[in-house]
Protein backbone atom coordinates (compact mmCIF):
# COMPACT_ATOMS: atom_id res chain seq x y z
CA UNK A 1 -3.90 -6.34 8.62
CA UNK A 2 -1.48 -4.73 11.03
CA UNK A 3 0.78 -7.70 10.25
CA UNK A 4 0.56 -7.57 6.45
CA UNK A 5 3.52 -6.17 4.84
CA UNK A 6 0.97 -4.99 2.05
CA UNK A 7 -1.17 -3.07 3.91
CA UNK A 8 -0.64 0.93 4.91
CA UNK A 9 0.39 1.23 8.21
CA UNK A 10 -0.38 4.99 8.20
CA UNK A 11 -4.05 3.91 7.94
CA UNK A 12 -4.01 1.21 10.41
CA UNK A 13 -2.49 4.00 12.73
CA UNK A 14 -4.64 5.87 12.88
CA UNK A 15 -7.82 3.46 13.97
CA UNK A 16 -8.06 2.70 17.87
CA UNK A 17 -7.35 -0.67 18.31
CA UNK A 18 -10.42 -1.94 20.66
CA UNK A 19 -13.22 0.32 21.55
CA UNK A 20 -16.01 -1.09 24.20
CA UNK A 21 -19.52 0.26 24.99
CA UNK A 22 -18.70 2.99 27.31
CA UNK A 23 -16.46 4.47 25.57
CA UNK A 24 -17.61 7.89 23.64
CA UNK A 25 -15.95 6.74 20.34
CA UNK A 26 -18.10 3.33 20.56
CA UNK A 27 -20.12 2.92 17.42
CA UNK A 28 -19.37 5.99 15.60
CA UNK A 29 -16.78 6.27 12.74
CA UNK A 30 -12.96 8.15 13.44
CA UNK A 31 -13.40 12.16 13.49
CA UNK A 32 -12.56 13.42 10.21
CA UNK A 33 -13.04 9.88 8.16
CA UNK A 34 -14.83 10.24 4.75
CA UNK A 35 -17.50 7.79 6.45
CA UNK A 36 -17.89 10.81 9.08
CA UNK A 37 -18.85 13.28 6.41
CA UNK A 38 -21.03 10.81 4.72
CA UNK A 39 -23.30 10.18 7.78
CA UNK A 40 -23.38 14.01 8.33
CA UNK A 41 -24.62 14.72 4.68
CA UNK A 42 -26.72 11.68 4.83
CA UNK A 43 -28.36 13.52 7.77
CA UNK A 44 -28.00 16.69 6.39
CA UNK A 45 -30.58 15.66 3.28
CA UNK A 46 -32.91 13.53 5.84
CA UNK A 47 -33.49 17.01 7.68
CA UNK A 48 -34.40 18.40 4.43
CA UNK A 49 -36.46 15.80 3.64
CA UNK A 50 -38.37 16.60 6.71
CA UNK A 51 -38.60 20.04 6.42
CA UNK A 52 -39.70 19.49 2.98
CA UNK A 53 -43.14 16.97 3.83
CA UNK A 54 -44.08 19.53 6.84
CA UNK A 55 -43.98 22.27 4.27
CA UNK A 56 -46.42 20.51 1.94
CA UNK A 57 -48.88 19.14 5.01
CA UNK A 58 -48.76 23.07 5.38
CA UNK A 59 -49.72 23.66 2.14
CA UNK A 60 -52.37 20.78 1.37
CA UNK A 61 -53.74 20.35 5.23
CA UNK A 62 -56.42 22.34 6.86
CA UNK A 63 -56.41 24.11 9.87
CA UNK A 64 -58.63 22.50 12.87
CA UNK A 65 -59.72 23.70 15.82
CA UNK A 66 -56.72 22.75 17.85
CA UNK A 67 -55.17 25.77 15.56
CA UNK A 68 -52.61 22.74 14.02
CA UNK A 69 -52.75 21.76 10.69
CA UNK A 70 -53.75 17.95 9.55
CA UNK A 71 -53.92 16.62 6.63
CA UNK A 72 -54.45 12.76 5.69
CA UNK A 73 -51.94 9.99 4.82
CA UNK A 74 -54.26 9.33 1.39
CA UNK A 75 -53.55 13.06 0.78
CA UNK A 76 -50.27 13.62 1.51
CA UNK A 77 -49.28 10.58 -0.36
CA UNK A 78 -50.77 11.86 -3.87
CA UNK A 79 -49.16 15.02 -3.44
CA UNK A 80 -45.53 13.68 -1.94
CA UNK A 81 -45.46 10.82 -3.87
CA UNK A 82 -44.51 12.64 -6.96
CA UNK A 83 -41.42 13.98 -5.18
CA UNK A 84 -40.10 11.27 -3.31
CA UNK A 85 -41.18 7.70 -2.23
CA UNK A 86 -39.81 8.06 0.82
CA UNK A 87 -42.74 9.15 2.04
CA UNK A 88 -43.64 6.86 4.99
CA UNK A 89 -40.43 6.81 6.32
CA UNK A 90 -39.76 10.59 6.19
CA UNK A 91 -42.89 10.89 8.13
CA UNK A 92 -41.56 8.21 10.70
CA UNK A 93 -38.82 10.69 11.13
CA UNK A 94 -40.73 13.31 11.62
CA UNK A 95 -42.62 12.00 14.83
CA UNK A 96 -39.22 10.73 16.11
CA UNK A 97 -38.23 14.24 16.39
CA UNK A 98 -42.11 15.48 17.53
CA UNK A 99 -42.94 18.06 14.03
CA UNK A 100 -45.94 15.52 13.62
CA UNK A 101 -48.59 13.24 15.24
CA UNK A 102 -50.26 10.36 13.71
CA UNK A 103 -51.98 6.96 15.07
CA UNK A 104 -50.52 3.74 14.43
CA UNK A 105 -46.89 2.89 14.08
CA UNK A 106 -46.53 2.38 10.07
CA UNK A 107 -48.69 3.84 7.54
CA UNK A 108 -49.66 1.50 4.40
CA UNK A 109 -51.15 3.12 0.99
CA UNK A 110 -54.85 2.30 0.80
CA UNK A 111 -55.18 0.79 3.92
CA UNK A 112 -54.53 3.91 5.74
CA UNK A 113 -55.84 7.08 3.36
CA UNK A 114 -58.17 8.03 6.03
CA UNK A 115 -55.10 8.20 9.32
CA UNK A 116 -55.01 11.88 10.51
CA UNK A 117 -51.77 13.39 10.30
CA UNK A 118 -51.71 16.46 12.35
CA UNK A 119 -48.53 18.87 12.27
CA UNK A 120 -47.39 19.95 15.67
């Protein structure tokens, strides 16, 4: 493209030419790009997201012993379902960033109503 007589240079310009895996810039998109802002909202309404299921295993769970709440996936999924379908992988995020604890490494409707989910 830098050779095309069509294309805008002022673009082109502006994009390194090579990056390479050790470099900080590797992977990510240029600082200030519209693709920049769209990963940060993107991000910005996963968080949400999250903050949104641990409010409802609030809500719907019991308290145990431990003093956490749990609730189970059969649960949560009648009650969450209605607001988003997302709800597996929202709680995937969840454990990635240690808000909740569950066994097993996916969660399937009907075949795992009865998992524990227990909000940390």
């Amino acid at each position: 493209q830098r050779k095309n007589p069509f294309s805008d240079n002022n673009r082109l310009a502006s994009k390194p030419v090579h990056t390479h895996r050790g470099d900080s810039t590797y992977g990510r998109p240029p600082e200030g790009s519209q693709t920049e802002q769209r990963g940060k909202d993107a991000h910005s309404h996963v968080g949400k997201e999250v903050e949104e299921l641990c409010s409802i295993i609030r809500r719907t769970g019991e308290v145990g012993e431990d003093g956490h709440v749990s609730v189970t996936f059969g649960q949560l999924f009648e009650t969450y379902v209605t607001i988003s379908n997302k709800v597996v992988g929202i709680l995937l995020r969840a454990r990635k960033h240690g808000l909740v604890r569950f066994e097993g490494e996916m969660l399937w409707q009907g075949k795992d109503d009865d998992v524990v989910i227990t909000l940390l």
